[in-house]
N, C-alpha and C. Protein backbone atom coordinates (compact mmCIF):
# COMPACT_ATOMS: atom_id res chain seq x y z
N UNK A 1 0.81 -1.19 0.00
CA UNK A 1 0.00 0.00 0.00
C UNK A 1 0.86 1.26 0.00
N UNK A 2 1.78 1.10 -0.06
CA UNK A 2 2.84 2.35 -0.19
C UNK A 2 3.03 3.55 0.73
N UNK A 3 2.22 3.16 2.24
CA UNK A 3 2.28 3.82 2.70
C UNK A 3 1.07 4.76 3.07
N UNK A 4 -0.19 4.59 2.28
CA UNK A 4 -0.93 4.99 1.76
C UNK A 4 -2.10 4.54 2.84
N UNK A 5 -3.34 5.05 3.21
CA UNK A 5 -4.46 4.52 3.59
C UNK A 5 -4.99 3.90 3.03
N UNK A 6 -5.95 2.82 2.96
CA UNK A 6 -6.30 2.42 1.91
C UNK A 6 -8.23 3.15 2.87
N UNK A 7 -8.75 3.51 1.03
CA UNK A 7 -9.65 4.30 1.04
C UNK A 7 -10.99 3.01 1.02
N UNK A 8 -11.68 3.10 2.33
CA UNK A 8 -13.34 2.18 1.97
C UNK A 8 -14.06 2.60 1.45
N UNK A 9 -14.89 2.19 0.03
CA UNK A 9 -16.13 2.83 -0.12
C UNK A 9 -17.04 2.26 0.15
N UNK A 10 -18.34 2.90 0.26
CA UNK A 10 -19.56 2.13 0.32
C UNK A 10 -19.98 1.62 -1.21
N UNK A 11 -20.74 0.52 -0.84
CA UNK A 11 -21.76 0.21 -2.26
C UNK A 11 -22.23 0.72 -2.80
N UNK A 12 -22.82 1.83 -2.46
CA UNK A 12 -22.98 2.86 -3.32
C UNK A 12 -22.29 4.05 -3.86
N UNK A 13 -21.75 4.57 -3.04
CA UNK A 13 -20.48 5.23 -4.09
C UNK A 13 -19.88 4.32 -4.77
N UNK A 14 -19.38 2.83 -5.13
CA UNK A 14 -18.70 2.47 -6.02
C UNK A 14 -19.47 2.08 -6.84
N UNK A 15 -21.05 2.05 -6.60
CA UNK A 15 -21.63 1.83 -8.17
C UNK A 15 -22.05 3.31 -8.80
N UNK A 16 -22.02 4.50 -7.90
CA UNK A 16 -21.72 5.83 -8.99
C UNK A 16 -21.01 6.00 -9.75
N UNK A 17 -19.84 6.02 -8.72
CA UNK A 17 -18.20 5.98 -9.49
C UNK A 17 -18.70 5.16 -10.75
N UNK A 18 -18.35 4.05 -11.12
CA UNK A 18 -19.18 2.77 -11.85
C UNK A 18 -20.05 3.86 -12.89
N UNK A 19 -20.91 3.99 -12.84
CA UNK A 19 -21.82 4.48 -13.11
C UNK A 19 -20.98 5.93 -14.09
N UNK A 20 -20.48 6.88 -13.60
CA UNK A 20 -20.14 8.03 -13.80
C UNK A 20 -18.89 7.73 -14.75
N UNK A 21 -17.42 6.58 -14.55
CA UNK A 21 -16.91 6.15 -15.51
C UNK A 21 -17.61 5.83 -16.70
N UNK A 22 -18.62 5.23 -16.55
CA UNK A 22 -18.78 4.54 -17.74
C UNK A 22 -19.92 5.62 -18.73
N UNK A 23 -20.33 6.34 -18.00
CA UNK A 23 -20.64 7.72 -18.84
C UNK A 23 -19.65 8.05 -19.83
N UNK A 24 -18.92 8.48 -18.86
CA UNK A 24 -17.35 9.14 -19.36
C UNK A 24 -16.49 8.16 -20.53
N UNK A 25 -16.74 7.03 -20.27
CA UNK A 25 -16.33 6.10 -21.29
C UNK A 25 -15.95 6.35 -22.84
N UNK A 26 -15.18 6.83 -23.64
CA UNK A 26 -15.20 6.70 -25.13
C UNK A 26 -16.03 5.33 -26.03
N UNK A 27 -16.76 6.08 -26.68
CA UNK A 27 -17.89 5.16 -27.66
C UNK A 27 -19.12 4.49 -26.94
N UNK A 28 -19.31 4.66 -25.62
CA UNK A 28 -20.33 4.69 -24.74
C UNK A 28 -21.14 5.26 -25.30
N UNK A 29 -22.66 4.31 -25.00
CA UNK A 29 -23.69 5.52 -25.42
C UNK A 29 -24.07 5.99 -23.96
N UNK A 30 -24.10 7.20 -24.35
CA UNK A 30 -24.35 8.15 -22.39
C UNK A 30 -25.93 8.19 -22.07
N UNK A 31 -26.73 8.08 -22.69
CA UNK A 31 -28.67 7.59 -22.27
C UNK A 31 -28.69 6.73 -22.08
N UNK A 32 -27.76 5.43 -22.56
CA UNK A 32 -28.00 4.36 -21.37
C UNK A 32 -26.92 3.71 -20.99
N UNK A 33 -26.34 4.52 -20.72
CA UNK A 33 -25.28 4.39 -19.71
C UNK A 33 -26.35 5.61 -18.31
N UNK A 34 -27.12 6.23 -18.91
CA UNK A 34 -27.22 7.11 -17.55
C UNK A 34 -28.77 6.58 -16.98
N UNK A 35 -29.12 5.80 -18.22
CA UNK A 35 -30.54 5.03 -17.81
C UNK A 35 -30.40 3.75 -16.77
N UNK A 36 -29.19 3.43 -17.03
CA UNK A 36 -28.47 2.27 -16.55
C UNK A 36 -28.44 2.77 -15.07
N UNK A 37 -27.39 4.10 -14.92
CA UNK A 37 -26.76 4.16 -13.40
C UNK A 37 -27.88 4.90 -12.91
N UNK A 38 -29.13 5.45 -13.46
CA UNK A 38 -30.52 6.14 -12.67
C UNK A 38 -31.29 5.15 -11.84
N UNK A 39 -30.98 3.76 -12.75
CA UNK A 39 -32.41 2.58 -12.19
C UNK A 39 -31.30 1.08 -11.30
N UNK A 40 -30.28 1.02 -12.46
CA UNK A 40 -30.15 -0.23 -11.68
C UNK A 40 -28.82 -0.37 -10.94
N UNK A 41 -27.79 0.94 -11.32
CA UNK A 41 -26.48 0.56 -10.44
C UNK A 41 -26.78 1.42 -9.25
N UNK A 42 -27.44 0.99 -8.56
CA UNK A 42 -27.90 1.72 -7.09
C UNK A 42 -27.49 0.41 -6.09
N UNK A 43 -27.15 0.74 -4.63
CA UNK A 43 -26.64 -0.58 -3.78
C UNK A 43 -28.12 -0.81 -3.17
N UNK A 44 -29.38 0.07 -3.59
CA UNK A 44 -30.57 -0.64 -2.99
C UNK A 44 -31.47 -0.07 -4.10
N UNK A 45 -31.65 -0.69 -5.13
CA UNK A 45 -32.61 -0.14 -6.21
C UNK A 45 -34.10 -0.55 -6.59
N UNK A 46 -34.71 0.08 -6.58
CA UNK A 46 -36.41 0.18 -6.47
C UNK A 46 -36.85 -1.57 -6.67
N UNK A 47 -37.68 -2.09 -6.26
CA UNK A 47 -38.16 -3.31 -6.35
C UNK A 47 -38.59 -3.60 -8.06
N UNK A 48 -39.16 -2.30 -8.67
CA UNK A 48 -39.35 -2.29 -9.92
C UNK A 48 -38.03 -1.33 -10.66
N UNK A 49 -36.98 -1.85 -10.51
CA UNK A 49 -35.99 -1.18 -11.01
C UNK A 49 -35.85 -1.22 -12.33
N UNK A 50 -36.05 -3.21 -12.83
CA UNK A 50 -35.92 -3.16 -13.77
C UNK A 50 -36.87 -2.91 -14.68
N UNK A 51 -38.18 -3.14 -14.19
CA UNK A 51 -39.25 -2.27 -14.84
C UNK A 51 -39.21 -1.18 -15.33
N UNK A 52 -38.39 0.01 -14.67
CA UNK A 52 -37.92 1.36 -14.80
C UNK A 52 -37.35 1.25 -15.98
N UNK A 53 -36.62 0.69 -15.98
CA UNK A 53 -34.69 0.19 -16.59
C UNK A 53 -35.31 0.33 -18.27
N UNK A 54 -36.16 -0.25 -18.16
CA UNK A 54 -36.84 -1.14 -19.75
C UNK A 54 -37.80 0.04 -19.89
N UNK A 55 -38.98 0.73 -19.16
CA UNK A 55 -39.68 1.96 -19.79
C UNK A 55 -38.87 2.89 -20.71
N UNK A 56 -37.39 3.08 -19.77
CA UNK A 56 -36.95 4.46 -20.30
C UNK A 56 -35.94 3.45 -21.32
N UNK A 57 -35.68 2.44 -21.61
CA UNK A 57 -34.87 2.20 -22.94
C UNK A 57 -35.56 1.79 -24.09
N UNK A 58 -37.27 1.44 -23.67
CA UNK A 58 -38.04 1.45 -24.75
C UNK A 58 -38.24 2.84 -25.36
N UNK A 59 -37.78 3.69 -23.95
CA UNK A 59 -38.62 5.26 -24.98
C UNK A 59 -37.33 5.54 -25.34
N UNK A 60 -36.28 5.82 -25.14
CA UNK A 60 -35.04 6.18 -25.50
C UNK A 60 -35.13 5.49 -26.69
N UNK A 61 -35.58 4.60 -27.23
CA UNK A 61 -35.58 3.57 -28.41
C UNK A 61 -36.45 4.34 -29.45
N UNK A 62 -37.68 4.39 -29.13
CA UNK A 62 -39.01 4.85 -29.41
C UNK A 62 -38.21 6.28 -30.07
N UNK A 63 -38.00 7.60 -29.41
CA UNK A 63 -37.30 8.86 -30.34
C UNK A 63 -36.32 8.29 -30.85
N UNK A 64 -35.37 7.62 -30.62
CA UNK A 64 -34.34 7.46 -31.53
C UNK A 64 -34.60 7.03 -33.21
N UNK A 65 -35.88 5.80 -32.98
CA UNK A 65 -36.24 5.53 -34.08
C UNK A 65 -37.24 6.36 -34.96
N UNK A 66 -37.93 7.68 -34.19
CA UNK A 66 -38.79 8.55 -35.01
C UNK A 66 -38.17 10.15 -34.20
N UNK A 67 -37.13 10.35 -35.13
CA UNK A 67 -36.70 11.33 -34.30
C UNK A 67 -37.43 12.75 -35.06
N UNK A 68 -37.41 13.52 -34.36
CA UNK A 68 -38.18 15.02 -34.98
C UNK A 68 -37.92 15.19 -36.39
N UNK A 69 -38.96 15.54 -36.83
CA UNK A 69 -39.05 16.23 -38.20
C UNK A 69 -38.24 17.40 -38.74
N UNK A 70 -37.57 17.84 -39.24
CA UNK A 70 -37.00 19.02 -40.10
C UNK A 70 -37.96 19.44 -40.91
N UNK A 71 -38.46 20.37 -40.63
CA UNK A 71 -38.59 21.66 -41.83
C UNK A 71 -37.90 21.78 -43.00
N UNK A 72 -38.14 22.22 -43.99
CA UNK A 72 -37.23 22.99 -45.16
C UNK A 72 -37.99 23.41 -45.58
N UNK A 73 -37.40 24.98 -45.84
CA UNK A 73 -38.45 26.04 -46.30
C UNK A 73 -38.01 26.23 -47.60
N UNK A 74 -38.71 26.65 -48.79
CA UNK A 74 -38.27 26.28 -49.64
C UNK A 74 -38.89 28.48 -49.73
N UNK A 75 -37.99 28.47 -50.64
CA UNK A 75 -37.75 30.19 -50.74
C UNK A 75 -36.97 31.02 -50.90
């Protein structure tokens, strides 16, 4: 340990941390990576977590696949 303390975390700070790396991640997608660490990397996460988990990656799915319309004005 070099001398060093060694630092405890709780379960839940290391699934933020967790969570907040993998945001940060290169080629990560960050909506679900953040849908991910909102519902299920929690150290006590909702009884319907994964219920949660799956609403918001069906809708995250849902705009992705009909994303807003553009205009073009022609003039």
């Amino acid at each position: 340990m070099d001398g060093e303390a060694k630092i405890l975390e709780t379960p839940d700070a290391f699934l933020k941390a967790l969570g907040e790396r993998l945001k940060a991640k290169e080629g990560v997608d960050t909506d679900l990576a953040a849908i991910l660490t909102t519902h299920i990397l929690k150290a006590a996460p909702a009884p319907n977590a994964i219920a949660q988990a799956k609403d918001a990656i069906v809708k995250l799915a849902s705009e992705r696949a009909d994303p807003p319309k553009v205009e073009v004005v022609n003039g």
